[in-house]
C-alpha atoms as a PDB file:
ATOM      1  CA  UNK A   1     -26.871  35.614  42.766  1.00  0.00           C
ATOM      2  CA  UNK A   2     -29.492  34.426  45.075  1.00  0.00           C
ATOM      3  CA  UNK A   3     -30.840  31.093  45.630  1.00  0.00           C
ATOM      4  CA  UNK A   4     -34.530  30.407  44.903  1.00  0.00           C
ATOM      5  CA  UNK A   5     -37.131  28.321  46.119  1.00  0.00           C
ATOM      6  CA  UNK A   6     -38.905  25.501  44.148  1.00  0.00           C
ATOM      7  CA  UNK A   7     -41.658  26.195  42.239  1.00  0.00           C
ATOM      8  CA  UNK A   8     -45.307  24.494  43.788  1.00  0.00           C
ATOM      9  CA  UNK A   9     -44.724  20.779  43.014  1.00  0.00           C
ATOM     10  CA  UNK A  10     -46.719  19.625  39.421  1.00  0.00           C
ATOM     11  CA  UNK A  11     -47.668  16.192  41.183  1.00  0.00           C
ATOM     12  CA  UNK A  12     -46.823  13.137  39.606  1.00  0.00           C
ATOM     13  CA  UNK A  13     -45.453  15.363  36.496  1.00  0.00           C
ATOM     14  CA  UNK A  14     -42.951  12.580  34.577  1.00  0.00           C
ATOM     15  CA  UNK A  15     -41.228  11.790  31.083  1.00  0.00           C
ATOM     16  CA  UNK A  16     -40.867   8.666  29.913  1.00  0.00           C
ATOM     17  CA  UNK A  17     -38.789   8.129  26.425  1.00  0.00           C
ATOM     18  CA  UNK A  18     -40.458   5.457  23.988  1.00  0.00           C
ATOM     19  CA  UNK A  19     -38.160   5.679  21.185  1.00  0.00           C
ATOM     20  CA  UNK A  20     -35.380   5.177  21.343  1.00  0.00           C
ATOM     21  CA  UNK A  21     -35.303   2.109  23.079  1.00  0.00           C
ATOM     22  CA  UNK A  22     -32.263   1.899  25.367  1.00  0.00           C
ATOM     23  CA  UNK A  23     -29.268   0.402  24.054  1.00  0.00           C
ATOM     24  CA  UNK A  24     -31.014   0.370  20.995  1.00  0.00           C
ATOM     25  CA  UNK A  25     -28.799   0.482  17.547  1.00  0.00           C
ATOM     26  CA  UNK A  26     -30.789   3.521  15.672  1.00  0.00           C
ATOM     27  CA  UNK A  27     -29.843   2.813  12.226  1.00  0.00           C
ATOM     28  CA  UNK A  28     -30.275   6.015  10.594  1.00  0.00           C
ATOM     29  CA  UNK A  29     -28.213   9.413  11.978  1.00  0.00           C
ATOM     30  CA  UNK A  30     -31.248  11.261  11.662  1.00  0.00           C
ATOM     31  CA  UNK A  31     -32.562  10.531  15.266  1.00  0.00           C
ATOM     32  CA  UNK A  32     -36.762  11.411  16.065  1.00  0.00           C
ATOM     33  CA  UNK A  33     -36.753  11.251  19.937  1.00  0.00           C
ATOM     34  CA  UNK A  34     -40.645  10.321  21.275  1.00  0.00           C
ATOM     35  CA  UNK A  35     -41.283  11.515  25.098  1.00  0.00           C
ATOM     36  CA  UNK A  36     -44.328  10.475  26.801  1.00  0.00           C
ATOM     37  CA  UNK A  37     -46.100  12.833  29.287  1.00  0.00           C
ATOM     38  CA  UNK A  38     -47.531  11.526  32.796  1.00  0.00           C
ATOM     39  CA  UNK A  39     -49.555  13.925  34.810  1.00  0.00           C
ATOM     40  CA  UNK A  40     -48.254  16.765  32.921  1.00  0.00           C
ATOM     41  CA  UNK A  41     -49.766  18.606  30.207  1.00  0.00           C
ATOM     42  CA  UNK A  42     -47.592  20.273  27.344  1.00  0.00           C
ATOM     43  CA  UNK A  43     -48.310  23.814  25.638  1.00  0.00           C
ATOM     44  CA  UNK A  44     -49.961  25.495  28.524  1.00  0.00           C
ATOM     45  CA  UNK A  45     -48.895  28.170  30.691  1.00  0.00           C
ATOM     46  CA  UNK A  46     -47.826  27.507  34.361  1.00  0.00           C
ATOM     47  CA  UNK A  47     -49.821  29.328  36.399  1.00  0.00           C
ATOM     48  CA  UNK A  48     -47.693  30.889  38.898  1.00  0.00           C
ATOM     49  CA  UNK A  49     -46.080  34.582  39.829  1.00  0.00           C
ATOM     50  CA  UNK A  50     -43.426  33.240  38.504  1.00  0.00           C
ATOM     51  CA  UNK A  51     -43.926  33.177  35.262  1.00  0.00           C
ATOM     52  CA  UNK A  52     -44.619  36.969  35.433  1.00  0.00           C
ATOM     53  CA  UNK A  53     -41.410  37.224  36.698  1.00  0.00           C
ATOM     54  CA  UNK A  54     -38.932  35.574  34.461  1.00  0.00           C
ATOM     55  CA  UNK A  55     -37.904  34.652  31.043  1.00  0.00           C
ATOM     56  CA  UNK A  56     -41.189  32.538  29.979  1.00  0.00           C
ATOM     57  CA  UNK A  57     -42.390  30.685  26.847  1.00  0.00           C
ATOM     58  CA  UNK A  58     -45.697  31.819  25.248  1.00  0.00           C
ATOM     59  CA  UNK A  59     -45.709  28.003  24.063  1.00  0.00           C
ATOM     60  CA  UNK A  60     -46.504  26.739  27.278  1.00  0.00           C
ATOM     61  CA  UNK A  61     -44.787  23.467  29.381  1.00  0.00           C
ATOM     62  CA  UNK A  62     -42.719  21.179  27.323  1.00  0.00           C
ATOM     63  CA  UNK A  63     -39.651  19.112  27.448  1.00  0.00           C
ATOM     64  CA  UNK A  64     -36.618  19.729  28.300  1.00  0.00           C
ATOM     65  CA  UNK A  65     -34.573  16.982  25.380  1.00  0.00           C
ATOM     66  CA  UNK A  66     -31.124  17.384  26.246  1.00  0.00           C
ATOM     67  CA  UNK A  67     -28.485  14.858  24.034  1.00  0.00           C
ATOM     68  CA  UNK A  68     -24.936  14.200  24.545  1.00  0.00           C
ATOM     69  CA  UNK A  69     -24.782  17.407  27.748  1.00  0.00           C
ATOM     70  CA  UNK A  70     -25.308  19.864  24.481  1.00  0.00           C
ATOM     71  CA  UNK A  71     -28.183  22.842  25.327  1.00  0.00           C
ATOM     72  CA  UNK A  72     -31.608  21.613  25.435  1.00  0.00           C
ATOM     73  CA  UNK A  73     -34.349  21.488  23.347  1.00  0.00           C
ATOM     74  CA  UNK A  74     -37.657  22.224  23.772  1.00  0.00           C
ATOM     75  CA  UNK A  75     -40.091  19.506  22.897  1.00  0.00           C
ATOM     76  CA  UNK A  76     -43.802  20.972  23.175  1.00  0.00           C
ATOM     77  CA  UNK A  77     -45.496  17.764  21.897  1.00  0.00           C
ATOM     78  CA  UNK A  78     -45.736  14.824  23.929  1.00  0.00           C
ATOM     79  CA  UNK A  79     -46.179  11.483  22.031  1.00  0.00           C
ATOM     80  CA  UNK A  80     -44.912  12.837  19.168  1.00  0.00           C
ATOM     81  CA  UNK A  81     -41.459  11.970  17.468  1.00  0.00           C
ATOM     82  CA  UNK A  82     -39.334  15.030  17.793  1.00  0.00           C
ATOM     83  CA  UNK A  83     -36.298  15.493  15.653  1.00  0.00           C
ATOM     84  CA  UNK A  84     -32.971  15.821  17.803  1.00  0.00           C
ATOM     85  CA  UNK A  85     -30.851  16.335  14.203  1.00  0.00           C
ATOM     86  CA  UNK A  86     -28.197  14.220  12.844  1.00  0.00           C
ATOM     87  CA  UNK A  87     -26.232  12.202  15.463  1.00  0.00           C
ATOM     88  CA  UNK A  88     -22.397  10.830  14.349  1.00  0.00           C
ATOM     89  CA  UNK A  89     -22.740   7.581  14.451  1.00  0.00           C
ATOM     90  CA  UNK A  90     -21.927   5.571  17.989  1.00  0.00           C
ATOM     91  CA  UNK A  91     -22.576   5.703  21.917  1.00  0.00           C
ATOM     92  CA  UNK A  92     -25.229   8.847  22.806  1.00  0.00           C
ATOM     93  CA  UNK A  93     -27.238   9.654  25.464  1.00  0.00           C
ATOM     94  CA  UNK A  94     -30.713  11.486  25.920  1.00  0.00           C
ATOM     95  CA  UNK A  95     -32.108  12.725  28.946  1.00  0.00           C
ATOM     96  CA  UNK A  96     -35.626  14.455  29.001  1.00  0.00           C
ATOM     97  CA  UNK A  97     -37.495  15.804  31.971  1.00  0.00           C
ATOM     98  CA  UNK A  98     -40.595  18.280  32.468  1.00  0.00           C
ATOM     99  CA  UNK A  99     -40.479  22.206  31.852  1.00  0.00           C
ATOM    100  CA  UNK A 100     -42.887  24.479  33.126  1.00  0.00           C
ATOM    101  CA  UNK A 101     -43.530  27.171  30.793  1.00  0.00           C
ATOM    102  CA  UNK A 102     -40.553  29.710  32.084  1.00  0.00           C
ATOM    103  CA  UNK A 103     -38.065  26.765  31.748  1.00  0.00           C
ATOM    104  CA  UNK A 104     -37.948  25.909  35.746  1.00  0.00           C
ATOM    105  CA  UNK A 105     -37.551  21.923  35.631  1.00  0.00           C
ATOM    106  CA  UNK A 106     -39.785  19.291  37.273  1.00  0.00           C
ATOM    107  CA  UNK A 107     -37.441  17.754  39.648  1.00  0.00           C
ATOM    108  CA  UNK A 108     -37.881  14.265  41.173  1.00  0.00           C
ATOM    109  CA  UNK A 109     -35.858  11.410  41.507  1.00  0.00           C
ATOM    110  CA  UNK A 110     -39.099   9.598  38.696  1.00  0.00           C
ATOM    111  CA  UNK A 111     -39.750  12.302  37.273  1.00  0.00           C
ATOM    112  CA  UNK A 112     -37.115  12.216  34.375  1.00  0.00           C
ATOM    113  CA  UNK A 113     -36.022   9.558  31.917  1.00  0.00           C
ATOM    114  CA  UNK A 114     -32.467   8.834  30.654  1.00  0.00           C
ATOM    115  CA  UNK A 115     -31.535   6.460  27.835  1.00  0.00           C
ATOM    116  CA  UNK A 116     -28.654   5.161  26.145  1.00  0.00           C
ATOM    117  CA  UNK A 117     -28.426   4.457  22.245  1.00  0.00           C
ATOM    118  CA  UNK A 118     -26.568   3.766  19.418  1.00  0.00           C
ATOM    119  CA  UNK A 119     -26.418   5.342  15.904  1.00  0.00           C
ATOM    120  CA  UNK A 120     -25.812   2.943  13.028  1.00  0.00           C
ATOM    121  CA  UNK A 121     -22.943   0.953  15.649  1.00  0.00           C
ATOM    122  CA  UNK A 122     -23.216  -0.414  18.763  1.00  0.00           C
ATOM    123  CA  UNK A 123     -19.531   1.268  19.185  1.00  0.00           C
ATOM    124  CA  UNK A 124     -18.068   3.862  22.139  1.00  0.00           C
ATOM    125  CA  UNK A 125     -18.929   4.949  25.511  1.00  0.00           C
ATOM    126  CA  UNK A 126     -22.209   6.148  27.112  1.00  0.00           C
ATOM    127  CA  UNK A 127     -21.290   9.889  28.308  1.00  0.00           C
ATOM    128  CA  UNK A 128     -24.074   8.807  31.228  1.00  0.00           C
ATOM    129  CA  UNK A 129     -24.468   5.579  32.765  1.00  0.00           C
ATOM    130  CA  UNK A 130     -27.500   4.585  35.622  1.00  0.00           C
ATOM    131  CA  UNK A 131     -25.217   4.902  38.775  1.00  0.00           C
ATOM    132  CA  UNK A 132     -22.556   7.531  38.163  1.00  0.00           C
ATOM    133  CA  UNK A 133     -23.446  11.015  39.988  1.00  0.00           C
ATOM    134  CA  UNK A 134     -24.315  13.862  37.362  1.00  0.00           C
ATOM    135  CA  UNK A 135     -25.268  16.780  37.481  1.00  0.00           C
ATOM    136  CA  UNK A 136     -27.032  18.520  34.406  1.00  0.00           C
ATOM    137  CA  UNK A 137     -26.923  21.835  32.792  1.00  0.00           C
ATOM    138  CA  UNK A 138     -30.405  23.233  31.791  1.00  0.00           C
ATOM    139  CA  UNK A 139     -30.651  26.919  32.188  1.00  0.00           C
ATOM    140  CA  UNK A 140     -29.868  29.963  31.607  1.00  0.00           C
ATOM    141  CA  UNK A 141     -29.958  29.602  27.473  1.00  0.00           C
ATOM    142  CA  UNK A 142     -29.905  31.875  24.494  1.00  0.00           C
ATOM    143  CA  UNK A 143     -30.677  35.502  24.953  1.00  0.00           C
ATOM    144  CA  UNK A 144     -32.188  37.012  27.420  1.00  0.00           C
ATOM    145  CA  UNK A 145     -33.668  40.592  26.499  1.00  0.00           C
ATOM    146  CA  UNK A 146     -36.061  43.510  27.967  1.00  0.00           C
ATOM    147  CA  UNK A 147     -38.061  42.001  31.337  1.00  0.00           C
ATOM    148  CA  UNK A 148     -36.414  38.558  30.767  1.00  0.00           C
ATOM    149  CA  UNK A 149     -32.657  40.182  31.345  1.00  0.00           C
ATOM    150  CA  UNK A 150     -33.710  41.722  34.741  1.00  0.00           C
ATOM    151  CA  UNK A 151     -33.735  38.301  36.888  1.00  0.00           C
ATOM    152  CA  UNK A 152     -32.023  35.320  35.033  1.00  0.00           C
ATOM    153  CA  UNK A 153     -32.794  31.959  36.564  1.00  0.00           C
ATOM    154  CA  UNK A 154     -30.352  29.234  36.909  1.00  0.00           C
ATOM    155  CA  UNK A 155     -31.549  25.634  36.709  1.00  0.00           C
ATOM    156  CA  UNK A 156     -29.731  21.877  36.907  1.00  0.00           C
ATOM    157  CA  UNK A 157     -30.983  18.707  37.061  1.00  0.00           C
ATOM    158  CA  UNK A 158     -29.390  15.985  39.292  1.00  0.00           C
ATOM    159  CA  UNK A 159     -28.686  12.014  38.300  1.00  0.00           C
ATOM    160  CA  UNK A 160     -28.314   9.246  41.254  1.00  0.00           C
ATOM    161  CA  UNK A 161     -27.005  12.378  43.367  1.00  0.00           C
ATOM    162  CA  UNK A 162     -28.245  14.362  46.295  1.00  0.00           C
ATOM    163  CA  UNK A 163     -26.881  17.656  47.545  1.00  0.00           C
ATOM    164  CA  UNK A 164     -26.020  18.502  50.818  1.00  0.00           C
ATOM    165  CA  UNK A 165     -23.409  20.501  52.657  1.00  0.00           C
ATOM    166  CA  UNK A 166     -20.416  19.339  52.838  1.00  0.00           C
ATOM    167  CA  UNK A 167     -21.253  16.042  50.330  1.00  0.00           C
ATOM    168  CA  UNK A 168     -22.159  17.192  47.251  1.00  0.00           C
ATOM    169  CA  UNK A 169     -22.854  20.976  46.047  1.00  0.00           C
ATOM    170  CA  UNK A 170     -23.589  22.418  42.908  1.00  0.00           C
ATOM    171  CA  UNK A 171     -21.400  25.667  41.834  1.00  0.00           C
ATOM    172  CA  UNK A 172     -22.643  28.291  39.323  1.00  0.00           C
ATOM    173  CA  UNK A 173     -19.927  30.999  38.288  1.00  0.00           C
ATOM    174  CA  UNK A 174     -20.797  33.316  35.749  1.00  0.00           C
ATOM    175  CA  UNK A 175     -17.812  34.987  33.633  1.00  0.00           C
ATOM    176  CA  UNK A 176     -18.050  38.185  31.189  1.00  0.00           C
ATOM    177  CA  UNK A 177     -16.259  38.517  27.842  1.00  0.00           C
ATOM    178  CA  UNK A 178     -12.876  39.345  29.614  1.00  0.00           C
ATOM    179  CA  UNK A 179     -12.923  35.991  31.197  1.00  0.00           C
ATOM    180  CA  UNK A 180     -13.455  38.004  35.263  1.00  0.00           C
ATOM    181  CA  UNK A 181     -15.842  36.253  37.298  1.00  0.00           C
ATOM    182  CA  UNK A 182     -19.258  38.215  37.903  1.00  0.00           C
ATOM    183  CA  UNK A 183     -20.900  36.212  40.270  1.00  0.00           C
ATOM    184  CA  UNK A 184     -20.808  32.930  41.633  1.00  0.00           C
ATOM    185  CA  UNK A 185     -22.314  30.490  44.348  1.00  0.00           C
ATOM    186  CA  UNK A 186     -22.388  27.321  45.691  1.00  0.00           C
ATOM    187  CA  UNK A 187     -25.734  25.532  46.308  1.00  0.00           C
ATOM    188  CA  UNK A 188     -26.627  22.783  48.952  1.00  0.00           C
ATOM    189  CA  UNK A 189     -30.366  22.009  47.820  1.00  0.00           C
ATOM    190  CA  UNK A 190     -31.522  21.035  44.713  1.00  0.00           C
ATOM    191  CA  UNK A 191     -33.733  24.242  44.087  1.00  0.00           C
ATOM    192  CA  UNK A 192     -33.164  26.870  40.813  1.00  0.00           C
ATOM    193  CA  UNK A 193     -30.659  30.291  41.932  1.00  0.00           C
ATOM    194  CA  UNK A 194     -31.123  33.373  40.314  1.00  0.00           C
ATOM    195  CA  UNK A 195     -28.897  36.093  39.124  1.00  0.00           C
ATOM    196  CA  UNK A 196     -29.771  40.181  38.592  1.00  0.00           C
ATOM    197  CA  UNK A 197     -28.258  42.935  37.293  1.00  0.00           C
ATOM    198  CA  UNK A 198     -26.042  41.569  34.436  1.00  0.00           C
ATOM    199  CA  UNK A 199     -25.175  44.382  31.964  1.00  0.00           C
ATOM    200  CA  UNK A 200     -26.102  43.661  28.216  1.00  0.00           C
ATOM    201  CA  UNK A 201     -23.140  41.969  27.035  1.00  0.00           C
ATOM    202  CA  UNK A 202     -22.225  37.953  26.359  1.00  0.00           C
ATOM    203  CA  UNK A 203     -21.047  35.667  29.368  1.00  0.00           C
ATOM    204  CA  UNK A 204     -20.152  32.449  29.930  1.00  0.00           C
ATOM    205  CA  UNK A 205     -22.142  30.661  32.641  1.00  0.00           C
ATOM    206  CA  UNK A 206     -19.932  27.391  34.504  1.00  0.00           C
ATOM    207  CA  UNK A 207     -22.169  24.724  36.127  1.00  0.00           C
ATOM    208  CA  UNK A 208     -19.803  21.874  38.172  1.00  0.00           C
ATOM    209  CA  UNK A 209     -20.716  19.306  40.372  1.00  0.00           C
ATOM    210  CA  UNK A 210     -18.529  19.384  43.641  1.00  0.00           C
ATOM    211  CA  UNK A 211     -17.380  16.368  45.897  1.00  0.00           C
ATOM    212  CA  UNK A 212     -16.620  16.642  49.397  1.00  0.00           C
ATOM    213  CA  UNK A 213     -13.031  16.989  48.746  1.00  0.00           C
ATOM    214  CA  UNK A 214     -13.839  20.019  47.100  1.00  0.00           C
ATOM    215  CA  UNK A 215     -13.014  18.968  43.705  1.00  0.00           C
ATOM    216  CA  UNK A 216     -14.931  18.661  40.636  1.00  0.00           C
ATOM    217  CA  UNK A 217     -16.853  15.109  40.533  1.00  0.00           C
ATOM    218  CA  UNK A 218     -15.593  13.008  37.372  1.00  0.00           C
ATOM    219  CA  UNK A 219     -18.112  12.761  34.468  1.00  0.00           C
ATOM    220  CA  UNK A 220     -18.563  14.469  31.226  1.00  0.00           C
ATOM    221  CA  UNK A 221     -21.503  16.241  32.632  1.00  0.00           C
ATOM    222  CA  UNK A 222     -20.327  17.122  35.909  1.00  0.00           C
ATOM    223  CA  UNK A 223     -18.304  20.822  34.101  1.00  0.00           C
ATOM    224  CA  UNK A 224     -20.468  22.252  31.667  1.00  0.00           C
ATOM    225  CA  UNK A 225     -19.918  25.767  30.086  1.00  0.00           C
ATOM    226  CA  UNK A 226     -22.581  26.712  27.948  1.00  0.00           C
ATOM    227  CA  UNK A 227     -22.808  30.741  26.757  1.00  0.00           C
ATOM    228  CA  UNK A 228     -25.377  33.479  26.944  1.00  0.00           C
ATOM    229  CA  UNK A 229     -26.182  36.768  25.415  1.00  0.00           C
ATOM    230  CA  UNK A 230     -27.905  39.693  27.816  1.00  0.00           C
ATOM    231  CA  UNK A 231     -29.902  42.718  25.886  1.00  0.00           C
ATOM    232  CA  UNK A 232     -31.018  44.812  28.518  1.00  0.00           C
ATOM    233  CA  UNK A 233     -33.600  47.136  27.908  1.00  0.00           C
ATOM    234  CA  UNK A 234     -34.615  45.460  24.636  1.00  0.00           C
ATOM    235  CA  UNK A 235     -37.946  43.815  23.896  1.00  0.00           C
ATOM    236  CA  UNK A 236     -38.792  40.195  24.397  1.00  0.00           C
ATOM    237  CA  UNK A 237     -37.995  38.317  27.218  1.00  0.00           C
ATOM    238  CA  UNK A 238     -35.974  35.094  25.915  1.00  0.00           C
ATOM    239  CA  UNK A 239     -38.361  32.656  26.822  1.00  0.00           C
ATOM    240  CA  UNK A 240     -39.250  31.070  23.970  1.00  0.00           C
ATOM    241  CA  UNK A 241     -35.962  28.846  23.511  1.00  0.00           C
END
């Protein structure tokens, strides 16, 4: 695994969330989730090598909707209300930032939005609050087949924290279907890593926030497991998710 450098910067690229309103008490469990897009246009391609290189969605840039630290999903309309599913009802959270078209994040302290709502009770506890350091699993999702197995990138999002040696880091460990570690690293900026070689098979893929005491950082977000499937030498690319 190798760490990467940012993608060229997609200036003044933002989501704002209009609905829900925070704190709001949503009173159906069926929850439609409206993003707003500022300097950032959704459903076209990102024009960068880059997106020859990696997994990449023929559907262009979207949004990244994540609820409750469960896998994203992609939103490719902006201003429109996008269905998130049925919610228990209670505390949630949503977060929502910008996606270029092969899934590498818009980062920026403004350039994300994070709200807090309830479903049919104004009852529990927000899994994400304004000024708790988070850190927040985006990629790798799904299945990644053919070209899009060969180089896997690895993506996070960061809440009210900055990385830095020694302070905080972000560690990726990636496990195969016997539980042995493949790979792992430990990353001091807040830039995407990528991994190669990973023989078709499923893995599990372990995102944690460190502290400077070398121990995970509390928070619901902050250890985050989420599992992938690799097809190598199959068709498709697994950019589409």
């Amino acid at each position: 695994m190798v760490k990467g450098e940012r993608s060229t910067p997609i200036e003044g690229a933002s989501a704002q969330i209009t609905a829900p309103a925070d704190t709001a008490v949503v009173d159906s469990a069926g929850v439609d989730v409206t993003v707003e897009a500022n300097s950032f246009e959704t459903g076209v391609q990102t024009e960068t090598e880059r997106a020859e290189q990696i997994a990449n969605s023929t559907n262009g840039q979207h949004f990244h909707v994540i609820v409750d630290n469960q896998p994203y999903m992609a939103n490719y309309e902006a201003g429109t209300p996008f269905d998130i599913e049925t919610l228990e009802p209670g505390a949630h959270t949503v977060v929502a930032f910008p996606s270029r078209s092969y899934h590498e994040s818009v980062k920026g302290r403004d350039a994300y939005d994070l709200v807090n709502f309830y479903v049919q009770a104004d009852s529990g506890e927000f899994m994400l609050s304004p000024n708790e350091p988070a850190i927040i699993y985006s990629r790798p999702k799904g299945t990644y087949s053919g070209a899009g197995a060969e180089r896997i990138m690895l993506d996070f999002y960061l809440h009210n924290v900055e990385l830095s040696q020694g302070t905080y880091e972000a560690r990726y460990t990636i496990t195969d279907e016997q539980g042995n570690e493949v790979v792992s690293t430990t990353l001091t900026e807040w830039a995407p890593a990528f991994v190669t070689g990973l023989e078709s098979g499923t893995y599990e893929v372990n995102l944690q926030l460190i502290g400077s005491d070398g121990n995970v950082v509390p928070g619901p977000f902050n250890d985050t497991t989420r599992e992938i499937t690799v097809e190598a030498g199959n068709g498709g690319n697994g950019g589409e998710a």
